[in-house]
PDB file of N, CA and C in Angstrom:
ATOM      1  N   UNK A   1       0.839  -1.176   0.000  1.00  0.00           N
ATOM      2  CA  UNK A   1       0.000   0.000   0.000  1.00  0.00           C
ATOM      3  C   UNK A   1       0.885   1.240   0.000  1.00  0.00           C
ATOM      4  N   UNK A   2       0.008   2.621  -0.874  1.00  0.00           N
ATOM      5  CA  UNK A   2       0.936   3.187  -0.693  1.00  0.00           C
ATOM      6  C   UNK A   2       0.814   4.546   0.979  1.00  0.00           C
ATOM      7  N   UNK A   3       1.837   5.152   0.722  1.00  0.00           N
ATOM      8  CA  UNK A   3       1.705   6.194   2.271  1.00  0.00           C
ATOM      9  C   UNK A   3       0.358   6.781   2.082  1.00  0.00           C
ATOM     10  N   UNK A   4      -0.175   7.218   1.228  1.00  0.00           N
ATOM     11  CA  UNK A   4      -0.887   8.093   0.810  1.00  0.00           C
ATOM     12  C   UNK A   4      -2.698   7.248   1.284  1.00  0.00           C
ATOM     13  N   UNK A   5      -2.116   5.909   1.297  1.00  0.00           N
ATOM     14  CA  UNK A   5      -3.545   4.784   1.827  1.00  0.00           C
ATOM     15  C   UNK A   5      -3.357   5.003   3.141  1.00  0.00           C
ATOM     16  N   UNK A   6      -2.109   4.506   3.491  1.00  0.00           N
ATOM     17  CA  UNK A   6      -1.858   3.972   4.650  1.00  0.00           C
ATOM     18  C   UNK A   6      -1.808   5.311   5.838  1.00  0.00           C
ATOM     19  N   UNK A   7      -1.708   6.361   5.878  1.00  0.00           N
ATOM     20  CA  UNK A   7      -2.194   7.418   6.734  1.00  0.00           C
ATOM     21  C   UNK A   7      -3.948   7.362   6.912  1.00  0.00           C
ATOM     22  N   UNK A   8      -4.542   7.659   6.030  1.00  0.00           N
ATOM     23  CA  UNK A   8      -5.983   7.140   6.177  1.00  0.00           C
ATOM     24  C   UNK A   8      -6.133   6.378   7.019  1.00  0.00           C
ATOM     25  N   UNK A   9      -6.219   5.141   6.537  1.00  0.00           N
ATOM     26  CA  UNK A   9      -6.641   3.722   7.345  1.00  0.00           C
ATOM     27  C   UNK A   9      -5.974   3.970   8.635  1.00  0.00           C
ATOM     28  N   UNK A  10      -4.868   4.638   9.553  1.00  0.00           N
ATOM     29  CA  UNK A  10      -4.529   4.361  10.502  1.00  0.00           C
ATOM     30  C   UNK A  10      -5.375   5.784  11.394  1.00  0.00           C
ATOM     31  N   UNK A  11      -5.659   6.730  10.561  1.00  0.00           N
ATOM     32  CA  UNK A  11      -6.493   7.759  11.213  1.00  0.00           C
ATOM     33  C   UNK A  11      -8.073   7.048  11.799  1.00  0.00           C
ATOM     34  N   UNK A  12      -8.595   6.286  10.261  1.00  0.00           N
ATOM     35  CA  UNK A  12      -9.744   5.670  10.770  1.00  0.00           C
ATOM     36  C   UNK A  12      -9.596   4.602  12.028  1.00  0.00           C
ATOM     37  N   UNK A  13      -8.502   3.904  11.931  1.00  0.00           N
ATOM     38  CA  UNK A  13      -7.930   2.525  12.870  1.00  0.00           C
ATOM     39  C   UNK A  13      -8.366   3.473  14.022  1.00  0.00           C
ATOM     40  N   UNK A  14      -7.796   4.693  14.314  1.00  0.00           N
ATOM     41  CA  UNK A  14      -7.631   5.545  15.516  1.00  0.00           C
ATOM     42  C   UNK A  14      -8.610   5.697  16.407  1.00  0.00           C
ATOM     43  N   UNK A  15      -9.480   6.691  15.164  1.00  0.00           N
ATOM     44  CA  UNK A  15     -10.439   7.069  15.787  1.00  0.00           C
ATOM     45  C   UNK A  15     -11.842   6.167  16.054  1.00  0.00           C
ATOM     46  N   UNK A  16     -11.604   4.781  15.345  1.00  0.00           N
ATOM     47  CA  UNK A  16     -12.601   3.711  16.107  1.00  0.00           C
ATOM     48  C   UNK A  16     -11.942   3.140  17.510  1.00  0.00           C
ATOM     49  N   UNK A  17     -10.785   3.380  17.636  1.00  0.00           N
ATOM     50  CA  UNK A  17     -10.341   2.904  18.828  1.00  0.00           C
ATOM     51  C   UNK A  17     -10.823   3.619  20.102  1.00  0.00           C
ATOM     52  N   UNK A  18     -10.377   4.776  19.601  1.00  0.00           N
ATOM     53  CA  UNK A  18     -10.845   6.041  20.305  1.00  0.00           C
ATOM     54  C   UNK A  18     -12.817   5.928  20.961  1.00  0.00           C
ATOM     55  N   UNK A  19     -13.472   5.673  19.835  1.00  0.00           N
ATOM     56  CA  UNK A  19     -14.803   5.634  19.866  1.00  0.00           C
ATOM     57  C   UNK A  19     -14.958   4.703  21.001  1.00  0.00           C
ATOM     58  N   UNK A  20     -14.448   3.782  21.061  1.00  0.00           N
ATOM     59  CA  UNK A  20     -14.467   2.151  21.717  1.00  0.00           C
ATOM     60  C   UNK A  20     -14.298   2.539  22.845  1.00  0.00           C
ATOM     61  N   UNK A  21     -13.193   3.096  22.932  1.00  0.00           N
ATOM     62  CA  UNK A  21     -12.889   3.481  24.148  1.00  0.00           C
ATOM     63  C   UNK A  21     -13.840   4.182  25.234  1.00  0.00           C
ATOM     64  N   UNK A  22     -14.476   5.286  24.307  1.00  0.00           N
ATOM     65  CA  UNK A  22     -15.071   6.276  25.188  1.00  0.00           C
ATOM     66  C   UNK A  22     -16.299   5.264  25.387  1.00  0.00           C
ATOM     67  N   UNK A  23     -16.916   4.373  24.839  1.00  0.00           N
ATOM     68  CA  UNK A  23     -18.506   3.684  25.019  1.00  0.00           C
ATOM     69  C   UNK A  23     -17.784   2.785  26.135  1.00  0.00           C
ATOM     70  N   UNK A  24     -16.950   2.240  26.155  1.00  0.00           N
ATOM     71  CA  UNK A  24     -16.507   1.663  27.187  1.00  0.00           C
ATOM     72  C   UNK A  24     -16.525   2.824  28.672  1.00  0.00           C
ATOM     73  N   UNK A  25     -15.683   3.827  28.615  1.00  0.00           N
ATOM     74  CA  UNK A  25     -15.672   4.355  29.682  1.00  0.00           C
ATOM     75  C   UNK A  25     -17.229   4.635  30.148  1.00  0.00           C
ATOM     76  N   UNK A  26     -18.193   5.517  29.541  1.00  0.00           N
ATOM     77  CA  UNK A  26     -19.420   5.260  30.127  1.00  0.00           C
ATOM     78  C   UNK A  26     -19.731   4.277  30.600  1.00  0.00           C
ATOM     79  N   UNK A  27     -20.078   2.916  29.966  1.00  0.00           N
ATOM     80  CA  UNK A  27     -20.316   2.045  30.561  1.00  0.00           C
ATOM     81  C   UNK A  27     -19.893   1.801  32.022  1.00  0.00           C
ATOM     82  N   UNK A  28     -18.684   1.887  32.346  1.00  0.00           N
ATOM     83  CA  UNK A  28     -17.905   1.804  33.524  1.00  0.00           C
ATOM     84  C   UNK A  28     -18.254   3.059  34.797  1.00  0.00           C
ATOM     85  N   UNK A  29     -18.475   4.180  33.926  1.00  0.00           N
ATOM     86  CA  UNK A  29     -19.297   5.282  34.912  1.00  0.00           C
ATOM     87  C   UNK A  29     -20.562   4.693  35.943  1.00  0.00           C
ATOM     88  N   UNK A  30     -21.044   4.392  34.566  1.00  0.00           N
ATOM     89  CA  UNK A  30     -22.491   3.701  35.404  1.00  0.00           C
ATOM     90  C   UNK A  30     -22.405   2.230  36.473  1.00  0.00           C
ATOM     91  N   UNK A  31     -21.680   1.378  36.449  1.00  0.00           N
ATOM     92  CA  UNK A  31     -20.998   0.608  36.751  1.00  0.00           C
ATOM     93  C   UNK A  31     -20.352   1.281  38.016  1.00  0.00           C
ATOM     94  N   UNK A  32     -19.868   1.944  38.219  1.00  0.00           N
ATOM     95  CA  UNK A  32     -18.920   2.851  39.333  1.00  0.00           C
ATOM     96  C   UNK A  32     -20.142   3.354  40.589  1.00  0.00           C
ATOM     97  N   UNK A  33     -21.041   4.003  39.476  1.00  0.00           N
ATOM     98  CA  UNK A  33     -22.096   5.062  40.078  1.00  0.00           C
ATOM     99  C   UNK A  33     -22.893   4.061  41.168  1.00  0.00           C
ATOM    100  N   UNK A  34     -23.186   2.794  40.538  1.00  0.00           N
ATOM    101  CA  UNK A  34     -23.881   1.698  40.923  1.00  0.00           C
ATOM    102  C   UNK A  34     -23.478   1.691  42.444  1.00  0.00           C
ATOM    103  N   UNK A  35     -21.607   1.071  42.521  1.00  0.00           N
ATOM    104  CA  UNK A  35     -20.853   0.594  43.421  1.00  0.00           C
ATOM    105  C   UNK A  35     -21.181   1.823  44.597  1.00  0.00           C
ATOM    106  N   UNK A  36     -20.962   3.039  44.282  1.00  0.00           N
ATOM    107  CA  UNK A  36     -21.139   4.251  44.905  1.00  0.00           C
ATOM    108  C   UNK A  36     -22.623   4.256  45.762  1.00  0.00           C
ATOM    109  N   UNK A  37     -23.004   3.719  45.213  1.00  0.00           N
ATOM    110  CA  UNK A  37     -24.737   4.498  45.825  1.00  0.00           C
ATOM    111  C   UNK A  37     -24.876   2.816  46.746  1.00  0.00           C
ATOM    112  N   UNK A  38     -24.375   1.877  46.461  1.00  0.00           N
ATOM    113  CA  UNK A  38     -24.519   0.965  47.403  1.00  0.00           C
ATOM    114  C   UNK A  38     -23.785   0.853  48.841  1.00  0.00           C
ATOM    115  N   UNK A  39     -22.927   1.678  48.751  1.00  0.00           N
ATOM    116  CA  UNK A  39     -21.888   2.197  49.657  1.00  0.00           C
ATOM    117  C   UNK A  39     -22.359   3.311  50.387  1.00  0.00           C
ATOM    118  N   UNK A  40     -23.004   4.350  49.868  1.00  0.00           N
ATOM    119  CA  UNK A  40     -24.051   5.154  50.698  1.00  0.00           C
ATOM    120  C   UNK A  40     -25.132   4.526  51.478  1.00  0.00           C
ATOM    121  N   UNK A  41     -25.364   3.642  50.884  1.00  0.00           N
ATOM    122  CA  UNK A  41     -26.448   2.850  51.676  1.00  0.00           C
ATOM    123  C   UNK A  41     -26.401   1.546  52.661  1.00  0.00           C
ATOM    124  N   UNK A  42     -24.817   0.929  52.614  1.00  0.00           N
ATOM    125  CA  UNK A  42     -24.118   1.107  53.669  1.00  0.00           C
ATOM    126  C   UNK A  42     -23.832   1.808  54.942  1.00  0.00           C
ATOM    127  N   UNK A  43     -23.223   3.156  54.270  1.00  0.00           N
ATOM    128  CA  UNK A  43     -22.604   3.507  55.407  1.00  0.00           C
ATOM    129  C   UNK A  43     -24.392   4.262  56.326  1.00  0.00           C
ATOM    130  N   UNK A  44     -25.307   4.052  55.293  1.00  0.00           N
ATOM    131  CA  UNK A  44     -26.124   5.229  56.040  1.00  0.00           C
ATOM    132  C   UNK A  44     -27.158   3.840  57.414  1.00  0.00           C
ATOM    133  N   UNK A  45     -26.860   2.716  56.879  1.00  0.00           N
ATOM    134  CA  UNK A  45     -27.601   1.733  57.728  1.00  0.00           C
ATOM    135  C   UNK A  45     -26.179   1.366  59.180  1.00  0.00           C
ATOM    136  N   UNK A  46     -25.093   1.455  58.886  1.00  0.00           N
ATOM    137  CA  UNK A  46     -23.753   1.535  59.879  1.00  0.00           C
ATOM    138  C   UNK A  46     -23.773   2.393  60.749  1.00  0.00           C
ATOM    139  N   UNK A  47     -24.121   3.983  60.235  1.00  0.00           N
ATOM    140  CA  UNK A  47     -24.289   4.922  61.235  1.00  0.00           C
ATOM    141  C   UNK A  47     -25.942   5.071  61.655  1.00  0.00           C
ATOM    142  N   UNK A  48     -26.702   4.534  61.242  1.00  0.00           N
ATOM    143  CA  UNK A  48     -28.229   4.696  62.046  1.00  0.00           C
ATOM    144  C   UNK A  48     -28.792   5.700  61.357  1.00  0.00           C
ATOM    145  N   UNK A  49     -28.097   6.296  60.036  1.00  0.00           N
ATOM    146  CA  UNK A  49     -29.002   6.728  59.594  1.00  0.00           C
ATOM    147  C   UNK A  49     -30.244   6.371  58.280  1.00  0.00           C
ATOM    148  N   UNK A  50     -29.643   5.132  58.343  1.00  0.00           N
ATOM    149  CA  UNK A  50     -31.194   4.779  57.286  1.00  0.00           C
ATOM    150  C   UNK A  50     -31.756   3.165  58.315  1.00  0.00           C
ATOM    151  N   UNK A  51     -32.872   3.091  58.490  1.00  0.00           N
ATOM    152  CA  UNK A  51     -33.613   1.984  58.950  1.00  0.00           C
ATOM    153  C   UNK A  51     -33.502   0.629  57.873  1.00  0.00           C
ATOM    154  N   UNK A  52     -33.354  -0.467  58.548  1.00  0.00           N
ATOM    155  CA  UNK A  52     -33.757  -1.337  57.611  1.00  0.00           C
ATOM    156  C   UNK A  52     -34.828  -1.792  56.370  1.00  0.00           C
ATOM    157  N   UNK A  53     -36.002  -1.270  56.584  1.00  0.00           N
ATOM    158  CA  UNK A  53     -36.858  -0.947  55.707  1.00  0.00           C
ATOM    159  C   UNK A  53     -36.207  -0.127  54.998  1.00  0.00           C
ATOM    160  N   UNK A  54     -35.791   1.200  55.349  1.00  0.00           N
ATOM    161  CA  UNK A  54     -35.438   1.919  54.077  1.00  0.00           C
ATOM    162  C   UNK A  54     -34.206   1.600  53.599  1.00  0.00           C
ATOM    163  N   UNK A  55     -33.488   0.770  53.788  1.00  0.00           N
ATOM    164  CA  UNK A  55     -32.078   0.121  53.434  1.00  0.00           C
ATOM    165  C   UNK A  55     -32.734  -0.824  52.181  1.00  0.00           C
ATOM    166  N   UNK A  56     -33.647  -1.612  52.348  1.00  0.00           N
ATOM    167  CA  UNK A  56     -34.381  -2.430  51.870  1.00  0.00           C
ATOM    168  C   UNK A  56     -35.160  -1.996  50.636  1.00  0.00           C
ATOM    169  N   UNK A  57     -35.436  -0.820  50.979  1.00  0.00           N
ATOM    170  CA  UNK A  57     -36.518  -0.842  49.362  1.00  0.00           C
ATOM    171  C   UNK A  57     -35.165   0.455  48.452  1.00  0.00           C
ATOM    172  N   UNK A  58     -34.521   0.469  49.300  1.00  0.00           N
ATOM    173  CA  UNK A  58     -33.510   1.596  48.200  1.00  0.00           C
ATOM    174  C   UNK A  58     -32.235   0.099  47.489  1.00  0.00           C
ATOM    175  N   UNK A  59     -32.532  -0.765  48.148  1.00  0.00           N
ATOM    176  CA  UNK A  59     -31.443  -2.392  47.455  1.00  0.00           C
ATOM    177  C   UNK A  59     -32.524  -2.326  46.531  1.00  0.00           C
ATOM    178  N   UNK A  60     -33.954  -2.821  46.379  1.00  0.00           N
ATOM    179  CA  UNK A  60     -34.544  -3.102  45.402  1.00  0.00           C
ATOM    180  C   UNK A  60     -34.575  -1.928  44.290  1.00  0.00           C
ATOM    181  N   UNK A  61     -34.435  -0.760  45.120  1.00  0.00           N
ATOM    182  CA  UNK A  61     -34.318   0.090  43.258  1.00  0.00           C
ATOM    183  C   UNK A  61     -32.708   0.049  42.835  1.00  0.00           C
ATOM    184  N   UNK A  62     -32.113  -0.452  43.823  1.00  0.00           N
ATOM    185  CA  UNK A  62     -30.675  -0.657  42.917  1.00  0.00           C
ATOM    186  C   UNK A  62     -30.905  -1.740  41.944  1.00  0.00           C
ATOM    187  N   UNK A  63     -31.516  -3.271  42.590  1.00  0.00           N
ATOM    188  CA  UNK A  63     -31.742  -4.116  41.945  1.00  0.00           C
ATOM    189  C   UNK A  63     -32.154  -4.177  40.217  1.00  0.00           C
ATOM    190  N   UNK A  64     -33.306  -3.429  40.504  1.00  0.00           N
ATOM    191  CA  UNK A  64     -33.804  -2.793  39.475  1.00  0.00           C
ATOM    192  C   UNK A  64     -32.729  -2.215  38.471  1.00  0.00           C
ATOM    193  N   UNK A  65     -31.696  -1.642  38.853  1.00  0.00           N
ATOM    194  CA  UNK A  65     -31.213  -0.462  37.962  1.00  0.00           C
ATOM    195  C   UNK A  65     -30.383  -0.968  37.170  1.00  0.00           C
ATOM    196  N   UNK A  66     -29.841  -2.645  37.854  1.00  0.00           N
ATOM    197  CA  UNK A  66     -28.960  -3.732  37.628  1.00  0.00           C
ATOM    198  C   UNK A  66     -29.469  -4.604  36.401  1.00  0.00           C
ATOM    199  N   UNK A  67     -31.288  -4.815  36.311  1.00  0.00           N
ATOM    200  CA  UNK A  67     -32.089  -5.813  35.720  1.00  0.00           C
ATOM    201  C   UNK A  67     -31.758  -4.766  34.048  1.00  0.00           C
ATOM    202  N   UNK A  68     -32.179  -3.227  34.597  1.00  0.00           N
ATOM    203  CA  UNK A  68     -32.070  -2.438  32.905  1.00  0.00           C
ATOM    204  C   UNK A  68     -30.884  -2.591  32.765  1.00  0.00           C
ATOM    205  N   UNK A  69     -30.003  -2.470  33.245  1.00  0.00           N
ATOM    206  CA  UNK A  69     -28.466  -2.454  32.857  1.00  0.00           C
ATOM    207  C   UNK A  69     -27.966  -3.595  31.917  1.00  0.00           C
ATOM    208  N   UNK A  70     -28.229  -4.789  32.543  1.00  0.00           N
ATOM    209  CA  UNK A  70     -28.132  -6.240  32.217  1.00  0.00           C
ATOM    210  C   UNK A  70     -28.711  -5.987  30.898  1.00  0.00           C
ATOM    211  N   UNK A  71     -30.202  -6.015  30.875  1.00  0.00           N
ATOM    212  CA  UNK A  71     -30.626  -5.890  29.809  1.00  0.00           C
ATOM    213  C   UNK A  71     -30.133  -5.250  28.192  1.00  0.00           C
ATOM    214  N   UNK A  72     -29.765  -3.949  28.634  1.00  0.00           N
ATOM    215  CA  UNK A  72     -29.070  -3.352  28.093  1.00  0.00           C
ATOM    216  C   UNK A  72     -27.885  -3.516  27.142  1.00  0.00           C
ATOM    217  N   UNK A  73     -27.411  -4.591  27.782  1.00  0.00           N
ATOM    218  CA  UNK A  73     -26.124  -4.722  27.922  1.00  0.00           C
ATOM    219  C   UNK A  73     -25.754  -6.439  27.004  1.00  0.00           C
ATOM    220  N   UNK A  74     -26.997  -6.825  27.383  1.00  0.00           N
ATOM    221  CA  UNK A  74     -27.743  -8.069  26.883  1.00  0.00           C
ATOM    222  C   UNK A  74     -27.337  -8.089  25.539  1.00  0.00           C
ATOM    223  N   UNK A  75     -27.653  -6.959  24.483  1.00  0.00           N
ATOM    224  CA  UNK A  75     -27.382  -7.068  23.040  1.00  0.00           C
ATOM    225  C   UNK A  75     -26.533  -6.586  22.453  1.00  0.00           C
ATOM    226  N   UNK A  76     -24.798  -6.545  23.268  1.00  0.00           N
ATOM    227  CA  UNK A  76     -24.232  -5.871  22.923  1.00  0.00           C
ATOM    228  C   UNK A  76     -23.326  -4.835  23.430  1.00  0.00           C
ATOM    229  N   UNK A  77     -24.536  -3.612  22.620  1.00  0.00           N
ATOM    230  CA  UNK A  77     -24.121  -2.395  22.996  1.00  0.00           C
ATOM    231  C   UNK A  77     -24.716  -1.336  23.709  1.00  0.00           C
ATOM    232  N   UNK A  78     -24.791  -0.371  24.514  1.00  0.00           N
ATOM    233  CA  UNK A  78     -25.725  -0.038  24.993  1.00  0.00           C
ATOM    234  C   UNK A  78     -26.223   1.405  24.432  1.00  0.00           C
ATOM    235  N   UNK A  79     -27.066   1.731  24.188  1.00  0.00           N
ATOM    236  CA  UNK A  79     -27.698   2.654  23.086  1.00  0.00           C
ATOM    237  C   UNK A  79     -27.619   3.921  24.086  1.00  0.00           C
ATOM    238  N   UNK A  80     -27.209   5.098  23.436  1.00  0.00           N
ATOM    239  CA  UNK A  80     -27.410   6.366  24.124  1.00  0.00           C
ATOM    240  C   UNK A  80     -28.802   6.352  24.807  1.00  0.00           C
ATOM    241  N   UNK A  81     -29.844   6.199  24.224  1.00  0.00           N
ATOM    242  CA  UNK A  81     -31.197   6.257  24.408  1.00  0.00           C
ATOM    243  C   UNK A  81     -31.068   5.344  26.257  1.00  0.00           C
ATOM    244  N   UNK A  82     -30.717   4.267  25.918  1.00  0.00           N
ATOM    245  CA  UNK A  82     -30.719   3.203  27.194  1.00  0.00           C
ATOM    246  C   UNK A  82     -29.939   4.032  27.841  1.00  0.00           C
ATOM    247  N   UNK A  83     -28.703   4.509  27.460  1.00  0.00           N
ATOM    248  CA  UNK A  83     -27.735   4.718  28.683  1.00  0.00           C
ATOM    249  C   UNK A  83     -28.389   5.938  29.315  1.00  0.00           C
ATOM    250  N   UNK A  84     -29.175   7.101  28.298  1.00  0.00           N
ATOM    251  CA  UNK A  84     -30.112   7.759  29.159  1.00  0.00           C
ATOM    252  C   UNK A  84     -30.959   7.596  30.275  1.00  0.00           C
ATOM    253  N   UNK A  85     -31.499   6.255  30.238  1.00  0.00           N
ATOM    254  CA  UNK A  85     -32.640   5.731  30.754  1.00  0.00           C
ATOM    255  C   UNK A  85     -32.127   5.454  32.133  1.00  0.00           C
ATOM    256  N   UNK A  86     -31.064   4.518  32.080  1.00  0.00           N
ATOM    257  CA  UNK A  86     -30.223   3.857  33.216  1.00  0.00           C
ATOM    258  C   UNK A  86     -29.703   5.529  34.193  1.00  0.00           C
ATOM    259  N   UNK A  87     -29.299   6.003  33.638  1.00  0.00           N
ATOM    260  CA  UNK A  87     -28.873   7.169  34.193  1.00  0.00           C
ATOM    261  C   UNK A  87     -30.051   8.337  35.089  1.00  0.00           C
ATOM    262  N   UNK A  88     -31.210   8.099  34.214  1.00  0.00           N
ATOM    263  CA  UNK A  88     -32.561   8.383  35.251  1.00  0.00           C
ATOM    264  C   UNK A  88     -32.855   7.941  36.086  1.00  0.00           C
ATOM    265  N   UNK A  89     -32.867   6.549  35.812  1.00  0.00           N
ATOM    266  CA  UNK A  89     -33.173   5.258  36.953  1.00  0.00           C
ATOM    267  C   UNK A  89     -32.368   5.526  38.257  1.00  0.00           C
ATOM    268  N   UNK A  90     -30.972   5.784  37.937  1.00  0.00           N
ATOM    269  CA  UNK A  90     -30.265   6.158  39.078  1.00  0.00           C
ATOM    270  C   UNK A  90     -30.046   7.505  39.631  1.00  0.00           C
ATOM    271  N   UNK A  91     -30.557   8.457  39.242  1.00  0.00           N
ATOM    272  CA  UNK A  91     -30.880   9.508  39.579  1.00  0.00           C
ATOM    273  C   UNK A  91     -31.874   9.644  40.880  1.00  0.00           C
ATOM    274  N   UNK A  92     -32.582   8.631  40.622  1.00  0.00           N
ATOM    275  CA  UNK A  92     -33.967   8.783  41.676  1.00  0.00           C
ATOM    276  C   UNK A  92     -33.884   7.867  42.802  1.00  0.00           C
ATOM    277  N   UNK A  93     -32.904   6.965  42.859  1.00  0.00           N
ATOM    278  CA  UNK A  93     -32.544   6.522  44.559  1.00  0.00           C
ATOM    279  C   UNK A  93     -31.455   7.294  44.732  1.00  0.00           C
ATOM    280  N   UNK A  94     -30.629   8.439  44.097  1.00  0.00           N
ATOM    281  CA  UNK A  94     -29.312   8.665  44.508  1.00  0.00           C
ATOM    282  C   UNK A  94     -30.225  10.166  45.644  1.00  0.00           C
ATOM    283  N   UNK A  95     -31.531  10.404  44.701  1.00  0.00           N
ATOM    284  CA  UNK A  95     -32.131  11.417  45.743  1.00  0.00           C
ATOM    285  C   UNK A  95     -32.818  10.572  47.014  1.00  0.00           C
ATOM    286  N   UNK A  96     -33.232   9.579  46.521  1.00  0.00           N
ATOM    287  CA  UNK A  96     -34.002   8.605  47.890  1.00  0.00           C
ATOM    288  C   UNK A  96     -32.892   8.685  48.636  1.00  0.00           C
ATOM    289  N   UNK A  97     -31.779   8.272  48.318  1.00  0.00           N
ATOM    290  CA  UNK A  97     -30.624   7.727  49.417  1.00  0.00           C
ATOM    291  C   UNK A  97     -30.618   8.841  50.298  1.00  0.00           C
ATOM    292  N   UNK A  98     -30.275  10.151  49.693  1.00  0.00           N
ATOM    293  CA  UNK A  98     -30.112  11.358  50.514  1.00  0.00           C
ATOM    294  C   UNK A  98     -30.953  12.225  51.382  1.00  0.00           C
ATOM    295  N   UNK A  99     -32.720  11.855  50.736  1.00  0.00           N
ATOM    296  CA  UNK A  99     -33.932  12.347  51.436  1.00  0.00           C
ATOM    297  C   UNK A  99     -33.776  11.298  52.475  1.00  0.00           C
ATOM    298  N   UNK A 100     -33.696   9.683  52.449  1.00  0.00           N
ATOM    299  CA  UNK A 100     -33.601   8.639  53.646  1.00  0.00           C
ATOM    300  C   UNK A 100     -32.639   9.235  54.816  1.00  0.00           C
ATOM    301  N   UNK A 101     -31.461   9.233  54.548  1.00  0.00           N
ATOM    302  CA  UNK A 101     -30.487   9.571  55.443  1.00  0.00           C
ATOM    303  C   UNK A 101     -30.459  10.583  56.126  1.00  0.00           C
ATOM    304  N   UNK A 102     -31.593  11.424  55.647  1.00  0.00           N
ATOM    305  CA  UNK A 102     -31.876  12.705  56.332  1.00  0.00           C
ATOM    306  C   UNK A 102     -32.666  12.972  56.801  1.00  0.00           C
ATOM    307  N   UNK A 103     -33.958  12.527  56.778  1.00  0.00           N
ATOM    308  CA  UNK A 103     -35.145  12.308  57.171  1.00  0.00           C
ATOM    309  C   UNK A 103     -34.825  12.090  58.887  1.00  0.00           C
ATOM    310  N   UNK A 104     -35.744  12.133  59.852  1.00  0.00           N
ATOM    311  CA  UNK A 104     -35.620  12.229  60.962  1.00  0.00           C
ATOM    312  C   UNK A 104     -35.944  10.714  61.489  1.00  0.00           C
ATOM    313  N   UNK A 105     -36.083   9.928  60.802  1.00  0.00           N
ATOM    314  CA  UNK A 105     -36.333   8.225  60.952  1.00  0.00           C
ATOM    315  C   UNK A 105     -34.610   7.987  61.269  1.00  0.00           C
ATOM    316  N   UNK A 106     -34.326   6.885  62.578  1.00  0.00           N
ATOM    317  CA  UNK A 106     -33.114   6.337  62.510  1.00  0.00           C
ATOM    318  C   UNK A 106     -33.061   5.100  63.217  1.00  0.00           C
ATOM    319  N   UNK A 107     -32.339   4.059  63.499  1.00  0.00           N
ATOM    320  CA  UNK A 107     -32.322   3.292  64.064  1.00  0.00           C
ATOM    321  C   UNK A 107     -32.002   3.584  65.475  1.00  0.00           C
ATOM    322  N   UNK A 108     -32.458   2.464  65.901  1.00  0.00           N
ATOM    323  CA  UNK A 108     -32.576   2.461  67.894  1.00  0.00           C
ATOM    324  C   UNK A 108     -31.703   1.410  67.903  1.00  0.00           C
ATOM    325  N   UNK A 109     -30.687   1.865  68.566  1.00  0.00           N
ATOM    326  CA  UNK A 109     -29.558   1.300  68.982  1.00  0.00           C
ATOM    327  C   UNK A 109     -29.225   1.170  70.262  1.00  0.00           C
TER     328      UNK A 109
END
């Protein structure tokens, strides 16, 4: 081949690598975000500030957030559209977690 091919093809080589890369790193955000908010909900049942009930139904919307994820993830690749979705999903226990822990409910110790 000549130089004149072969600069091309290694720009395109690049910038699909590049692409790959970045759908990967999202993926791993959300993945991270996951680990994060289960760790809040940890530490908030350790220090007395979330009750077991509410420890309990904020695991099931993680659960949940795990089932779209999977899904998601199920065919592949995960579609901006989905990764939108997943990213809502976790939006709304990351506020539960913080309205729970603050709320004037705590464990009796």
């Amino acid at each position: 081949m000549t130089r004149m091919g072969i600069v091309p093809m290694a720009i395109v080589i690049g910038l699909g690598l590049a692409l790959a890369r970045q759908q990967e790193n999202k993926a791993q955000r959300a993945d991270i975000r996951d680990v994060h908010q289960e760790k809040r909900i940890t530490r908030g049942v350790k220090n007395g500030q979330l009750t077991p009930r509410e420890a309990r139904r904020l695991e099931v919307q993680q659960g949940r957030i795990k089932k779209t994820e999977a899904k998601a993830k199920a065919y592949g690749k995960v579609t901006p559209r989905e990764r939108a979705k997943i990213n809502r999903e976790q939006d709304r226990p990351s506020r539960n977690i913080y309205r729970k822990k603050h709320n004037q409910k705590t464990q009796d110790r």
